[in-house]
N, C-alpha and C. Protein backbone atom coordinates (compact mmCIF):
# COMPACT_ATOMS: atom_id res chain seq x y z
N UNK A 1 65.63 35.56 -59.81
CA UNK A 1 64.36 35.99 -59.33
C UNK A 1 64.30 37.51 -59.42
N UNK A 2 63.16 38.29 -59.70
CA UNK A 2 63.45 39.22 -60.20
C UNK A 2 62.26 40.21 -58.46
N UNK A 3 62.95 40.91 -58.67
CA UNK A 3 62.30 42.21 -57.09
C UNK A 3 60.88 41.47 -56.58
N UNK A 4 60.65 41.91 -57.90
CA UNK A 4 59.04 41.77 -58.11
C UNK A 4 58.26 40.45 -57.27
N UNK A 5 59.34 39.23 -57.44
CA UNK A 5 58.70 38.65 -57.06
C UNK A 5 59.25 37.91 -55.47
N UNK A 6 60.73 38.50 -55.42
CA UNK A 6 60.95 38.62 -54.09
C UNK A 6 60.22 39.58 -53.23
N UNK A 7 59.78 40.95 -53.38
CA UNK A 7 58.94 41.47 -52.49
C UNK A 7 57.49 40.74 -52.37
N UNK A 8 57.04 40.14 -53.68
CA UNK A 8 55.66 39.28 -53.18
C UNK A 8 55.79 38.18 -52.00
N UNK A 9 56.88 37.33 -52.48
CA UNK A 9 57.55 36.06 -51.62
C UNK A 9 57.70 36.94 -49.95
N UNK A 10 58.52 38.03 -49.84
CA UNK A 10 59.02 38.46 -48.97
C UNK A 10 57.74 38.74 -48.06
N UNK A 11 56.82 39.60 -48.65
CA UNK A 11 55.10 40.03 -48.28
C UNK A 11 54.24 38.75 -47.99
N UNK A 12 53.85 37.74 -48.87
CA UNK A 12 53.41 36.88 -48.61
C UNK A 12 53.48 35.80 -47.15
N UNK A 13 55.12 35.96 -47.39
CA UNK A 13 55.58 34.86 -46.36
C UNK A 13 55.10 35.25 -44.69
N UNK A 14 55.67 36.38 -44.41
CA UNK A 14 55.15 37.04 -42.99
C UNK A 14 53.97 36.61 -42.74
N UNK A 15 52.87 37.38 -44.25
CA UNK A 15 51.70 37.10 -43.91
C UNK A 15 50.80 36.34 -43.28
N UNK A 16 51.65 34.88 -44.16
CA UNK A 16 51.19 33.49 -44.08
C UNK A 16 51.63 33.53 -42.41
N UNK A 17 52.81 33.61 -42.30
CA UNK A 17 53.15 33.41 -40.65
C UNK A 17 52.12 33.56 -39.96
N UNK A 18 52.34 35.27 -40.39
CA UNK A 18 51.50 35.62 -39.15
C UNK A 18 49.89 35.26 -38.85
N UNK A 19 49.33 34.77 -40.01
CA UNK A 19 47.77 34.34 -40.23
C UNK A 19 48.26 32.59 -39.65
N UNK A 20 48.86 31.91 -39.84
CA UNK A 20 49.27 30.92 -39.33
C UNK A 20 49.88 30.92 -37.34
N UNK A 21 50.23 32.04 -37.39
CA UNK A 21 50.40 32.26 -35.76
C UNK A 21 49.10 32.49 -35.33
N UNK A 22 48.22 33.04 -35.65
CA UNK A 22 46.98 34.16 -35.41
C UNK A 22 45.77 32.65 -35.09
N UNK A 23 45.88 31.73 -36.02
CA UNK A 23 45.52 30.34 -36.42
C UNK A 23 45.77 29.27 -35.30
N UNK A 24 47.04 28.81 -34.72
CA UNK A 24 47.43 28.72 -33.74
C UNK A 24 47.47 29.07 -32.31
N UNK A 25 46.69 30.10 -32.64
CA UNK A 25 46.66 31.22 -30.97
C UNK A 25 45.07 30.46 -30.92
N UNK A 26 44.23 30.65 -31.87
CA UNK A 26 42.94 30.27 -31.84
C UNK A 26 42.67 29.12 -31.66
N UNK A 27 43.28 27.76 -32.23
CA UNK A 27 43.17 26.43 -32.09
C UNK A 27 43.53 26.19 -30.29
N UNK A 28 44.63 27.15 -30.06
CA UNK A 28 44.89 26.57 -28.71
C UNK A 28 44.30 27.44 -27.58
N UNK A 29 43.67 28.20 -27.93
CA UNK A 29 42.80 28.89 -27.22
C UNK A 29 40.94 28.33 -27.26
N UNK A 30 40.78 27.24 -29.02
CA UNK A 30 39.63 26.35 -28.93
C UNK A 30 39.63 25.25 -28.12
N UNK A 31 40.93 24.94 -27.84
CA UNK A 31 41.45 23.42 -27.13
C UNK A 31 41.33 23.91 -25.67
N UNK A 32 41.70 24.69 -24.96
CA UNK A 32 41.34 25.46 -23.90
C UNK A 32 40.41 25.21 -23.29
N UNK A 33 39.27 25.80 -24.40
CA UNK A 33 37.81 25.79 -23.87
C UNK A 33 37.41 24.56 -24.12
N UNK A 34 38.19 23.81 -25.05
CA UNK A 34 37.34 22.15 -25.31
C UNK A 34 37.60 21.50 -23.57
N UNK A 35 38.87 21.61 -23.09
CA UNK A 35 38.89 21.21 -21.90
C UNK A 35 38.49 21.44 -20.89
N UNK A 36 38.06 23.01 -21.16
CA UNK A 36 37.18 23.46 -19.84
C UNK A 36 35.89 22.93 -19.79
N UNK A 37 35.61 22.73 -21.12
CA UNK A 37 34.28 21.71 -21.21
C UNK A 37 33.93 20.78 -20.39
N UNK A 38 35.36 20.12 -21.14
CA UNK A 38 35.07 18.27 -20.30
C UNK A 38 35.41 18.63 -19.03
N UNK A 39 36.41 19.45 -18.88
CA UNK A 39 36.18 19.30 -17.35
C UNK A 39 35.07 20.01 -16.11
N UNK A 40 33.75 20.51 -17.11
CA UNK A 40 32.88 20.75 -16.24
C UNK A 40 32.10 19.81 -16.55
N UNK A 41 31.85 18.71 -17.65
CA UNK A 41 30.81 17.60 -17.84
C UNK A 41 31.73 16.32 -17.04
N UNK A 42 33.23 16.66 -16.43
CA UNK A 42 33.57 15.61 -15.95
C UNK A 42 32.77 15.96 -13.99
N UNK A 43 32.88 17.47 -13.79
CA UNK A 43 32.28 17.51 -12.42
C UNK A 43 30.90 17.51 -12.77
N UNK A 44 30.26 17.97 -13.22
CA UNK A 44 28.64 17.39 -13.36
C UNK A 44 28.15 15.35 -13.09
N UNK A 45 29.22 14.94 -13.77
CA UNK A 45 28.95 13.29 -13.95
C UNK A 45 30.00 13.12 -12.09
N UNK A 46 30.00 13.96 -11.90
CA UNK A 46 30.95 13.60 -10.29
C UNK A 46 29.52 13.82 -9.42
N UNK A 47 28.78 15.03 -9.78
CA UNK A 47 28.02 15.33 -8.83
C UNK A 47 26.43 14.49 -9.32
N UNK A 48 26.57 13.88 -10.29
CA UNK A 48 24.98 13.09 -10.55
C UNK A 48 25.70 11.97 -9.97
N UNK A 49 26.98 11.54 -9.91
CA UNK A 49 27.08 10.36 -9.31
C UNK A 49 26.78 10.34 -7.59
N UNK A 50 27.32 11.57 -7.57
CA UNK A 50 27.08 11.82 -5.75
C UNK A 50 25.66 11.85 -4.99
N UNK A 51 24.40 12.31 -5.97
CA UNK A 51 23.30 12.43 -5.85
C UNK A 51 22.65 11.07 -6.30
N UNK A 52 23.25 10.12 -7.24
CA UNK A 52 22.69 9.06 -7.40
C UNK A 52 22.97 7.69 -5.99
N UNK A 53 24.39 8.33 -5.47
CA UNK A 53 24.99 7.15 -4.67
C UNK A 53 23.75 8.00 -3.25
N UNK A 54 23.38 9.34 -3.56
CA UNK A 54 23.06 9.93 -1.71
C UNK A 54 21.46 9.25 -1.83
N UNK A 55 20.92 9.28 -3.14
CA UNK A 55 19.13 8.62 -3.44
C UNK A 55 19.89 7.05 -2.88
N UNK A 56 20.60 6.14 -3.51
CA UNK A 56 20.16 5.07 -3.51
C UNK A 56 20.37 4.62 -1.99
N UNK A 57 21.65 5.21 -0.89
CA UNK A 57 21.59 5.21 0.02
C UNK A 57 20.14 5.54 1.24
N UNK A 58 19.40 6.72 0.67
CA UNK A 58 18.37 6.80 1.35
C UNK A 58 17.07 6.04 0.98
N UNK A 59 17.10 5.19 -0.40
CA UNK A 59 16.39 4.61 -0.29
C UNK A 59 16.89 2.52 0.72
N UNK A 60 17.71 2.76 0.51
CA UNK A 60 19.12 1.56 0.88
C UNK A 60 17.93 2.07 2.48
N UNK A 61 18.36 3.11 3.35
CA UNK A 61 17.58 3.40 4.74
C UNK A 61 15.90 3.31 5.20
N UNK A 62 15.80 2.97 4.12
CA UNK A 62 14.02 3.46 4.05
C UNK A 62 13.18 1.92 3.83
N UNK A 63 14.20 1.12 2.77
CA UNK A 63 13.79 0.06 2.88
C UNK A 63 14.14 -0.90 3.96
N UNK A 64 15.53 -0.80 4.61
CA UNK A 64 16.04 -0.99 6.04
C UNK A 64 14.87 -0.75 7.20
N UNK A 65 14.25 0.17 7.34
CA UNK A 65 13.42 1.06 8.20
C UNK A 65 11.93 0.28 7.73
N UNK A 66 11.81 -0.11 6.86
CA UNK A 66 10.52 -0.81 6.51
C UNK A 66 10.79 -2.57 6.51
N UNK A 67 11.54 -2.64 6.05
CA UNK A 67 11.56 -4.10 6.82
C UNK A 67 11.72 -4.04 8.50
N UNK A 68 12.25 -3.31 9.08
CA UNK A 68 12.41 -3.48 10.52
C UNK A 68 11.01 -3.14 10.79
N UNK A 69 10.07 -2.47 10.42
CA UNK A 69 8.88 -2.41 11.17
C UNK A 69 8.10 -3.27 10.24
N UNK A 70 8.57 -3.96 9.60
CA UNK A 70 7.77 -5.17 9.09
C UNK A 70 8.09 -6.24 9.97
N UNK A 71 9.48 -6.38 10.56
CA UNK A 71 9.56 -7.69 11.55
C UNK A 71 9.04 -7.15 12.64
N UNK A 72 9.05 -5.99 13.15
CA UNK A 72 8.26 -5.82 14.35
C UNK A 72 7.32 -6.29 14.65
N UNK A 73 6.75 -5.88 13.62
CA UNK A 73 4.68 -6.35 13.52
C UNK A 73 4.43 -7.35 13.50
N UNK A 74 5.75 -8.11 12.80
CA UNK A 74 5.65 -9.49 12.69
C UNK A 74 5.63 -10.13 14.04
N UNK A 75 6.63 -10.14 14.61
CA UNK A 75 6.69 -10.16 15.79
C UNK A 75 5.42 -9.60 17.03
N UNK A 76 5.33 -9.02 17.18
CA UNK A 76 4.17 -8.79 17.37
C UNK A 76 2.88 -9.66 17.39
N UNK A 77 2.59 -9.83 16.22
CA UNK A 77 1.31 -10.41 15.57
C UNK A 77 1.32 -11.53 16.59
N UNK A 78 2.52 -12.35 16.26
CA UNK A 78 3.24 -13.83 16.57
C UNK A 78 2.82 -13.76 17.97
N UNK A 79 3.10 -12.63 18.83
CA UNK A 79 3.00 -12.60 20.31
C UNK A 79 1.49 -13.03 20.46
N UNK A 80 0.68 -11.73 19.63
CA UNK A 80 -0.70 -11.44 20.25
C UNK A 80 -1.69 -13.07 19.85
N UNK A 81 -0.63 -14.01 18.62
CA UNK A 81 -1.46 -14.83 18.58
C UNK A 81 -0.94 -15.98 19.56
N UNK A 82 0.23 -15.84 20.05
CA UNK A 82 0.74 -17.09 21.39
C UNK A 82 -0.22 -16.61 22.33
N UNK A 83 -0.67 -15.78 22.48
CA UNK A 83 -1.56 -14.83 23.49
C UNK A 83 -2.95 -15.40 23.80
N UNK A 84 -3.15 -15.35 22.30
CA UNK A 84 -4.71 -16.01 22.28
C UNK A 84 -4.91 -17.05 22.16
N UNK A 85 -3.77 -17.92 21.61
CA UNK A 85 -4.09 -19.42 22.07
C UNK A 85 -3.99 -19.75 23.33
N UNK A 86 -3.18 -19.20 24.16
CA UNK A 86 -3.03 -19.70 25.66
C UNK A 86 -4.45 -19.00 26.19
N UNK A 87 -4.93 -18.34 25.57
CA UNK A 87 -6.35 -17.84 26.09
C UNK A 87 -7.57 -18.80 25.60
N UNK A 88 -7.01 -18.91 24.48
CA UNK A 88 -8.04 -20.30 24.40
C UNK A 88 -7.93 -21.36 24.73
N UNK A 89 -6.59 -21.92 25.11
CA UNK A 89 -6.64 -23.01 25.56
C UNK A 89 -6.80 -22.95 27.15
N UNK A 90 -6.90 -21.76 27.56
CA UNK A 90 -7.28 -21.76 29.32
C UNK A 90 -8.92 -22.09 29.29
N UNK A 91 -9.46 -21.18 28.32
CA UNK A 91 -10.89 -21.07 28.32
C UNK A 91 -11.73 -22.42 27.99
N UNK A 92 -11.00 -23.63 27.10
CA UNK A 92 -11.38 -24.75 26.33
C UNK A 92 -11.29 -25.64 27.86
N UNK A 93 -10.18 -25.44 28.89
CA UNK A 93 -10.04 -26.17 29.62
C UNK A 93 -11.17 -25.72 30.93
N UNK A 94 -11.28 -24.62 31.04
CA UNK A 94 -12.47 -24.06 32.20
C UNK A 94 -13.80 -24.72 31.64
N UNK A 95 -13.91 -25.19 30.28
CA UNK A 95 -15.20 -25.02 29.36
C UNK A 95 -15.31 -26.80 29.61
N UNK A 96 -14.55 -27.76 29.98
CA UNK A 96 -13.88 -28.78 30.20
C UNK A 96 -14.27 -29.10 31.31
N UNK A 97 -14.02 -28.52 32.43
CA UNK A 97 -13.68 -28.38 33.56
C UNK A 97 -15.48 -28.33 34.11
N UNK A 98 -15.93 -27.33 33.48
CA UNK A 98 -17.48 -26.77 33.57
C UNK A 98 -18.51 -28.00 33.43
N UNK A 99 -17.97 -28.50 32.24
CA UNK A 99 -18.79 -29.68 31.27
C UNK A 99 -19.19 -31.34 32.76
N UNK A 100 -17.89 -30.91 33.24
CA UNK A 100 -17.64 -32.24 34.25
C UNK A 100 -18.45 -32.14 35.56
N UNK A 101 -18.57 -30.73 35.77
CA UNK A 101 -19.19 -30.15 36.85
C UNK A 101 -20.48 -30.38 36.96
N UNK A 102 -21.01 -30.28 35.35
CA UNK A 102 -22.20 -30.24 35.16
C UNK A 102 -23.32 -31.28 34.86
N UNK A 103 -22.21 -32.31 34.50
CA UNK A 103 -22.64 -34.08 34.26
C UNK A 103 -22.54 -34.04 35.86
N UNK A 104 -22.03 -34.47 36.75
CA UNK A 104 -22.20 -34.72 37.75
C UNK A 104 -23.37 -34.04 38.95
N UNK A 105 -23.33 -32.83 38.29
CA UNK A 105 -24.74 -32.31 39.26
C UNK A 105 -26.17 -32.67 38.20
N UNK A 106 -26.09 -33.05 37.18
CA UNK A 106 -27.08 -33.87 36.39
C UNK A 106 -27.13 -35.11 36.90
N UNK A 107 -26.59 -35.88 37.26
CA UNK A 107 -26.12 -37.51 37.61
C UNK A 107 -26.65 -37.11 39.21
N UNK A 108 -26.74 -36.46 39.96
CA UNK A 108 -27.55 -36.23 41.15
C UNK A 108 -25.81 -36.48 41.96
N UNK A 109 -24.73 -36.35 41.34
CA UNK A 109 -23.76 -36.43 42.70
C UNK A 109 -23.16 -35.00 43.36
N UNK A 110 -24.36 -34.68 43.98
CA UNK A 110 -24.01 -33.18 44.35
C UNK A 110 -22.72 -33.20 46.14
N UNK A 111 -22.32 -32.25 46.26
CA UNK A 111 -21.62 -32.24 47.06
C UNK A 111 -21.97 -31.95 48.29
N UNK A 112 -22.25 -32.94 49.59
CA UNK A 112 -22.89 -32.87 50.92
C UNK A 112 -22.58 -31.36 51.54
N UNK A 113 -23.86 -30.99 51.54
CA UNK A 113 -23.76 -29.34 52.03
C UNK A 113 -23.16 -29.42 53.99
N UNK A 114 -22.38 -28.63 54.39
CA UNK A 114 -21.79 -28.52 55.77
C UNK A 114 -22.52 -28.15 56.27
């Protein structure tokens, strides 16, 4: 081998190294940031999950809170109509009661005054 082309070999080779180290510093300094990546799209998908679990919970409360004042009313209703049937059936029976009163003071059987 003649100088000539040991000093090229000799020049070259470093070069290559060192553009090959330089290469290496960069890939693992791209890999770096590739991970800092995912690991901020891994806390983003932490915190839409946290905001998806805190919505479905408050809606989870809201529909809880609306059925309970749906059985209320229900309840309720149920009362005000046991309510009014015993009101009508007091009133059907006074109306009953009236009807009998009233055939008989028609029929002339009135009640001997004291």
């Amino acid at each position: 081998m003649s100088t000539d082309t040991k000093w090229i070999i000799g020049t070259i080779v470093p070069a290559i190294l060192v553009v090959a180290g330089l290469l290496s510093a960069q890939i693992a300094g791209l890999n770096a940031r590739i991970d800092d990546v995912n690991a901020r799209f891994g806390d983003v998908n932490a915190r839409i999950g946290d905001v998806t679990a805190n919505v479905n919970a408050r809606f989870d409360d809201m529909n809880a809170n609306v059925n309970t004042r749906f059985d209320d009313m229900n309840a309720r209703f149920n009362d005000l109509r046991g309510e009014m049937n015993r009101r009508l059936d007091n009133m059907q029976a006074d109306i009953r009661e009236m009807r009998v009163m009233l055939s008989e003071l028609l029929k002339g059987d009135t009640p001997a005054d004291d």
